[in-house]
Protein backbone atom coordinates (compact mmCIF):
# COMPACT_ATOMS: atom_id res chain seq x y z
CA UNK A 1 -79.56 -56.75 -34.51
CA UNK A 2 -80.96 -57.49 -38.24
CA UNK A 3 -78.36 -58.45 -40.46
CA UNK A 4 -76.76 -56.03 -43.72
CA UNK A 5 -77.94 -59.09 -46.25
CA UNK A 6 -77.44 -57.53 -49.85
CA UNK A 7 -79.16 -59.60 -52.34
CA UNK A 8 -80.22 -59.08 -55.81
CA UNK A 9 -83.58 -58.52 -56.48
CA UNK A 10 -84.27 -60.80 -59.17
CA UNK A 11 -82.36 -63.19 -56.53
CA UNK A 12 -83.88 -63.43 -53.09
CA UNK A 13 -83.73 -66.60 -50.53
CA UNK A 14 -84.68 -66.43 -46.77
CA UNK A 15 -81.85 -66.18 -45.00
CA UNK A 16 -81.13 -66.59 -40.82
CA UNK A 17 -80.45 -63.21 -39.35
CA UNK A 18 -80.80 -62.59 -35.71
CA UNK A 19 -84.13 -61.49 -34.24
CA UNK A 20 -86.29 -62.48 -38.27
CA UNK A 21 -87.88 -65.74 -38.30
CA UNK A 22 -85.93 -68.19 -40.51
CA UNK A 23 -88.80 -69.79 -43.06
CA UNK A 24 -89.24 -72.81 -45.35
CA UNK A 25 -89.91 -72.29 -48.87
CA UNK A 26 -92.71 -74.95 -49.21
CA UNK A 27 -95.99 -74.79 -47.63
CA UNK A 28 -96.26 -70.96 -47.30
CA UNK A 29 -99.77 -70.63 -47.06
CA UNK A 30 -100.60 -73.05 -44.45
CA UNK A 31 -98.17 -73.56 -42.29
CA UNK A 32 -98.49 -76.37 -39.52
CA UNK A 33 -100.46 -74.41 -36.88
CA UNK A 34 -100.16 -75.23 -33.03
CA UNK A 35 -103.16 -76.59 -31.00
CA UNK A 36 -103.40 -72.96 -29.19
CA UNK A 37 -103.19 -71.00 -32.26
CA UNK A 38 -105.19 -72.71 -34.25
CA UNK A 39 -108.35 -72.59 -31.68
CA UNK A 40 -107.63 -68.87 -30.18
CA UNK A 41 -110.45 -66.70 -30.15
CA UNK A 42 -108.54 -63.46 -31.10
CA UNK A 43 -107.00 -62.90 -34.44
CA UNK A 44 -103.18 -62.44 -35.08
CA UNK A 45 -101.43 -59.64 -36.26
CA UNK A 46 -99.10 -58.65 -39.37
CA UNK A 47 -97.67 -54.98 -38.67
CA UNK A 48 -96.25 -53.19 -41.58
CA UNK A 49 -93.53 -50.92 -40.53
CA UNK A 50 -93.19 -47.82 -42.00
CA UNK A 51 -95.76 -45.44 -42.35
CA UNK A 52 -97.75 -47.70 -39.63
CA UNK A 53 -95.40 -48.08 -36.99
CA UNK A 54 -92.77 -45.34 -37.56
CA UNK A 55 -93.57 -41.95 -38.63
CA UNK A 56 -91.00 -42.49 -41.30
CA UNK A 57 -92.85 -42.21 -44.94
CA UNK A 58 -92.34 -38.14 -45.72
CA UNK A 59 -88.67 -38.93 -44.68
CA UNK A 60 -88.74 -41.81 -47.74
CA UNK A 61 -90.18 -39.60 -50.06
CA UNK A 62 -87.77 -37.14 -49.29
CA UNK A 63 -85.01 -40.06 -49.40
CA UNK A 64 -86.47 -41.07 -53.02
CA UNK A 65 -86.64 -37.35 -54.53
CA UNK A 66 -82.58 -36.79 -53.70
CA UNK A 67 -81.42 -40.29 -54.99
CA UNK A 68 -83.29 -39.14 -58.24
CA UNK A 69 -82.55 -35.89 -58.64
CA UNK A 70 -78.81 -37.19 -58.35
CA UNK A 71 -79.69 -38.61 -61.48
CA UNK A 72 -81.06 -36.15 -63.13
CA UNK A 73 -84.65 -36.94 -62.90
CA UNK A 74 -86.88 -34.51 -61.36
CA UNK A 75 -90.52 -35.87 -60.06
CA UNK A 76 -93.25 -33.93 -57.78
CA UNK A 77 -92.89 -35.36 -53.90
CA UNK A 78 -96.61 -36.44 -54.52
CA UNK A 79 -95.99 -38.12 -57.33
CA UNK A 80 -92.84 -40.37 -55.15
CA UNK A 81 -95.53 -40.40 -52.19
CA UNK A 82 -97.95 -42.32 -53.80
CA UNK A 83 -95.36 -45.50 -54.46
CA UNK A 84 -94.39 -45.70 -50.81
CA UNK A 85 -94.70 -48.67 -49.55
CA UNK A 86 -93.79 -51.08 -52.71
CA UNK A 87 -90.79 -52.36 -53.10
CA UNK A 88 -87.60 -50.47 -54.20
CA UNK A 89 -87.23 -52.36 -57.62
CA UNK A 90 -90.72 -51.63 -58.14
CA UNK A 91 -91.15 -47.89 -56.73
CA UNK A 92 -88.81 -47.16 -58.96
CA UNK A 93 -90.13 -49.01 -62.19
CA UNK A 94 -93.58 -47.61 -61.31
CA UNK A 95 -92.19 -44.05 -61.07
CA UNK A 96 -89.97 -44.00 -64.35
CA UNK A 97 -92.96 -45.71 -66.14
CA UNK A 98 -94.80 -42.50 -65.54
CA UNK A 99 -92.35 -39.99 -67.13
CA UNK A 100 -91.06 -42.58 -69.81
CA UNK A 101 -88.00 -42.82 -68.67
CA UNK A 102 -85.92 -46.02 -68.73
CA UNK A 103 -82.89 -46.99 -66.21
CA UNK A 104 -80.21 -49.68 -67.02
CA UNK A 105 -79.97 -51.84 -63.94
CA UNK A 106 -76.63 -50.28 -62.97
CA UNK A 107 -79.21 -46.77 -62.61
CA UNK A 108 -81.74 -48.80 -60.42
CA UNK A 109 -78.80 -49.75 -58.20
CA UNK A 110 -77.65 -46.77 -57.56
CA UNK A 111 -80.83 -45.55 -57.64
CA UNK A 112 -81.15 -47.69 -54.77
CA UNK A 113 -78.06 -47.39 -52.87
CA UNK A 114 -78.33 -43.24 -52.65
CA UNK A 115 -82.02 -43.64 -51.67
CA UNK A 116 -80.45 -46.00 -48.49
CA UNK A 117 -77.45 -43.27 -47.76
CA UNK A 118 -80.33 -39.94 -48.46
CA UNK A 119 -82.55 -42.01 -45.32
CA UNK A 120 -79.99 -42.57 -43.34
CA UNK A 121 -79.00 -38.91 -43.30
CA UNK A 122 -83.10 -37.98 -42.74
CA UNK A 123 -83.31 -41.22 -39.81
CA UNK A 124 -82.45 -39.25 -36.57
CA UNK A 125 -85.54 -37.19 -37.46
CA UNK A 126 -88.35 -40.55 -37.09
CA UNK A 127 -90.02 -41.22 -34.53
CA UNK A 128 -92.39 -43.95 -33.53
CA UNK A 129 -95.99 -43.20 -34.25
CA UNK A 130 -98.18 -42.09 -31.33
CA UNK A 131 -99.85 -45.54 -29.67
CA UNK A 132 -97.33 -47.93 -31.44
CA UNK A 133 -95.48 -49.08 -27.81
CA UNK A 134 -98.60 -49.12 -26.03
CA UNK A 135 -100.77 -51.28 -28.79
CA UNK A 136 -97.63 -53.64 -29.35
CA UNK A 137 -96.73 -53.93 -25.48
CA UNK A 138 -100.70 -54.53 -25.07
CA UNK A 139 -100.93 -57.45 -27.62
CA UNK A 140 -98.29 -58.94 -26.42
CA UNK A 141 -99.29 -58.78 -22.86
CA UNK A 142 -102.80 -60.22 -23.83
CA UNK A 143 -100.67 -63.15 -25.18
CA UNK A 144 -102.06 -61.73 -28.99
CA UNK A 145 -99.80 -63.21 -31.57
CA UNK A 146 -97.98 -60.34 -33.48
CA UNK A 147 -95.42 -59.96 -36.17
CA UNK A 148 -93.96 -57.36 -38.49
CA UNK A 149 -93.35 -57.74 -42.35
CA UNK A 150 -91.32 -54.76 -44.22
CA UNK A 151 -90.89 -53.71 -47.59
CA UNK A 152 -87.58 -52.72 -46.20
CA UNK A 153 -84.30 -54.40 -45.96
CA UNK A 154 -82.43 -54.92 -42.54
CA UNK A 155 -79.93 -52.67 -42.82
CA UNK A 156 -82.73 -49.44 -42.79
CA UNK A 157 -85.30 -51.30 -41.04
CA UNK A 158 -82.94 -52.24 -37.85
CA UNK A 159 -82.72 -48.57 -36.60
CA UNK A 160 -86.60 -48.32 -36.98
CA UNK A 161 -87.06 -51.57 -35.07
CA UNK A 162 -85.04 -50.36 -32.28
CA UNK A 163 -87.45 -47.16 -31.65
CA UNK A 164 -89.74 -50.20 -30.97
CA UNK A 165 -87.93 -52.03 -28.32
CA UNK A 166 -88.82 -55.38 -29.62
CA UNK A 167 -88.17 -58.55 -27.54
CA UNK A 168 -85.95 -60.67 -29.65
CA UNK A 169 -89.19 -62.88 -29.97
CA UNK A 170 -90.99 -61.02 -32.06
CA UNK A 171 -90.71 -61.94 -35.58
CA UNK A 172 -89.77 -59.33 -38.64
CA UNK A 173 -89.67 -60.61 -41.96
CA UNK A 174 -87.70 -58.30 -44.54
CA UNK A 175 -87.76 -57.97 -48.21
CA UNK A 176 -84.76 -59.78 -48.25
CA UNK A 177 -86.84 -63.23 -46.86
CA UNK A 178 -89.12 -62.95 -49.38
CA UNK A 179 -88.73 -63.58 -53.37
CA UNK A 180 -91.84 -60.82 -53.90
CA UNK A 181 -92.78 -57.65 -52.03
CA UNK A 182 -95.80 -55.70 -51.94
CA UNK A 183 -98.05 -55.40 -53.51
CA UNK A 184 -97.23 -59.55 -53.78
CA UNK A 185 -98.40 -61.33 -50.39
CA UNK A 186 -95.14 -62.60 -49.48
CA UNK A 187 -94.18 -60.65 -46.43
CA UNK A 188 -97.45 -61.11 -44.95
CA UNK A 189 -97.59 -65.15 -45.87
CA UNK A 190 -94.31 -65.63 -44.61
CA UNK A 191 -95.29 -63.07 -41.45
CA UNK A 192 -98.07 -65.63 -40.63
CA UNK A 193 -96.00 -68.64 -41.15
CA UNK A 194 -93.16 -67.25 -39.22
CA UNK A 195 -96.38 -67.02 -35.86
CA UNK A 196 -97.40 -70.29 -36.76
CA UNK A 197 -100.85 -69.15 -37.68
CA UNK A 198 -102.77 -69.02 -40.80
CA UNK A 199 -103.04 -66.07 -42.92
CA UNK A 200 -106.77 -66.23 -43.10
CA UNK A 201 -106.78 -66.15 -39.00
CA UNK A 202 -104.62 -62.72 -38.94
CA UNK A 203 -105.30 -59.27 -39.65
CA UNK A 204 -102.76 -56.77 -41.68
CA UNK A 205 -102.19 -53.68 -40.45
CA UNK A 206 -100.93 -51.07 -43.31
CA UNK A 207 -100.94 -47.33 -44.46
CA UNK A 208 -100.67 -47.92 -47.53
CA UNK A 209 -102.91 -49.23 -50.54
CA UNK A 210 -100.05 -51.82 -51.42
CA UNK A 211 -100.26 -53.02 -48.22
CA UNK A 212 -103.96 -53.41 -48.02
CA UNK A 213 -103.97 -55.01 -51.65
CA UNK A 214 -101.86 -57.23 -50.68
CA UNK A 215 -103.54 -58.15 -47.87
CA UNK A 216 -106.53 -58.78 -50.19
CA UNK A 217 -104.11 -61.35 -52.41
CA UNK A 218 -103.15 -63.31 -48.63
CA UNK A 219 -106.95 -63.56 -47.69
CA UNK A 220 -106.42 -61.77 -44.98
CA UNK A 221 -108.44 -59.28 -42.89
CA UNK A 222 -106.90 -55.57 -44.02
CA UNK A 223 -107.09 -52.91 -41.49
CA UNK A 224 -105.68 -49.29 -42.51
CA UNK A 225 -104.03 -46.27 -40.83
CA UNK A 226 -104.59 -42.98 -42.21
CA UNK A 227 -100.78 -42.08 -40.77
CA UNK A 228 -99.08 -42.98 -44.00
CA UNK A 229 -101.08 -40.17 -45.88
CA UNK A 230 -103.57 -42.06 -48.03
CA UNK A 231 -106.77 -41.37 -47.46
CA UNK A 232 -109.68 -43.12 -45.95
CA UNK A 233 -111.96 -43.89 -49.44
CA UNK A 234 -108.50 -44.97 -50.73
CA UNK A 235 -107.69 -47.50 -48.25
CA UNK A 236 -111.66 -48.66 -48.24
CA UNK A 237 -111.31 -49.29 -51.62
CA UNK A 238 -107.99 -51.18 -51.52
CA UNK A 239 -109.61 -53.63 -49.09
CA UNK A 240 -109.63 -52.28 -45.60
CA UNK A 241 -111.90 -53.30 -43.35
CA UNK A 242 -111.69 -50.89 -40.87
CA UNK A 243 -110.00 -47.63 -41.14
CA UNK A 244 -107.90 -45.71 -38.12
CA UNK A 245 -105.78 -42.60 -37.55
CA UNK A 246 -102.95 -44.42 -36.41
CA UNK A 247 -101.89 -47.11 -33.45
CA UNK A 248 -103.70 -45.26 -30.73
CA UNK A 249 -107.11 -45.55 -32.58
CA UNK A 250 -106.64 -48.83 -33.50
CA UNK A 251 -105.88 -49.42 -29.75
CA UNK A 252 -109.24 -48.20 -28.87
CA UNK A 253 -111.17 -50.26 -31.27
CA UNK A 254 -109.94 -53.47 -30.54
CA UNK A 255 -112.80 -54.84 -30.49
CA UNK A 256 -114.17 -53.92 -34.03
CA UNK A 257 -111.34 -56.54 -35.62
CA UNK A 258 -112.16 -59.14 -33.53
CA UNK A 259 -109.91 -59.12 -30.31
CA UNK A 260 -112.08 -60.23 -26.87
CA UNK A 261 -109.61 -58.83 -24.50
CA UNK A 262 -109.78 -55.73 -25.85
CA UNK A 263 -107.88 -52.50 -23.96
């Protein structure tokens, strides 16, 4: 089980939790890659989780739109929708930028903290997305490095983990490993690290355009699913190389990002 670390956002350090690979600070980018990994004809992979894994984003939007209504600030779903997948300090930023509306940080905590108690009230009702057991249980039986890196902190992403049924190998890096989240690289540099692979080796699997752009930032192969709600041309343009409904297509199309033992 993921640990409840609470850090400040302006102070993040990786910390050991278990089941999340523990990282070192220096060397990031290229970490000291393995014989077998290093010569491996198929690619690695970086999941995102929500959105990509977990049908979960609608249920975060919904989560956002109560914490700031408790507030008193009213915004369109849409307008919440389109800042999924950043990070909380910076969803919100991004959103009160729009309207011209500034929060003390006290606000943005509690901001925070009632977005974290609205999802946990919306939870029961996520599922994982069709194809995401089969395509993980697949790459892992085809001895396919995986790993998953989350915007998300442990304490929401556990229960979303545990619809996966991971093996305790698998690593998950969470925001709180990570001094930047998306659209920074972090989570996907430290993702790589954490497999013992290099970034420009892997592919990053997102349904977002924050995920794919930061993708772009890591040098690293973008692939998006249209199961977060952004559309195809906006993905493309964001930096995905291949565009699929969700983990079932992707499933199918092995091939067409590079995997030889394709289903």
């Amino acid at each position: 089980m993921l640990s409840r670390s609470q850090h400040d956002e302006d102070n993040l350090a990786p910390e050991a939790c278990d089941g999340i690979a523990v990282l070192d600070e220096d060397d990031m980018n290229e970490p000291n890659l393995s014989n077998r990994n290093s010569q491996r004809p198929d690619p690695a992979f970086l999941f995102d989780l929500d959105g990509t894994l977990v049908d979960s984003v609608y249920q975060h939007v919904l989560a956002w739109r109560e914490a700031l209504e408790d507030l008193g600030i009213e915004l369109a779903v849409w307008r919440i929708h389109r800042r999924i997948g950043m990070s909380g300090g910076l969803l919100i930023n991004a959103l009160l930028r729009e309207i011209g509306r500034r929060v003390t940080q006290t606000e943005a905590d509690r901001l925070a903290r009632m977005h974290e108690e609205a999802y946990a009230r919306l939870r029961p009702q996520v599922r994982a997305l069709p194809g995401a057991l089969e395509l993980l249980t697949h790459l892992s039986r085809a001895e396919i490095p995986w790993a998953i890196a989350t915007s998300g902190r442990p304490a929401s992403a556990s229960p979303m983990l545990d619809l996966l049924h991971l093996s305790p190998e698998i690593p998950v890096i969470t925001r709180d490993q990570v001094e930047r989240a998306k659209p920074d690289p972090d989570l996907f540099l430290a993702a790589a690290k954490s497999l013992g692979v290099s970034i420009r080796q892997s592919v990053v699997v997102g349904d977002s355009v924050w995920d794919l752009l930061a993708a772009r930032r890591a040098s690293a192969l973008g692939v998006g699913f249209l199961s977060g709600g952004y559309g195809q041309d906006e993905l493309e343009a964001a930096g995905a190389y291949r565009v699929y409904q969700d983990p079932t297509d992707l499933l199918r199309h092995l091939d067409e990002v590079g995997v030889r033992s394709a289903y």
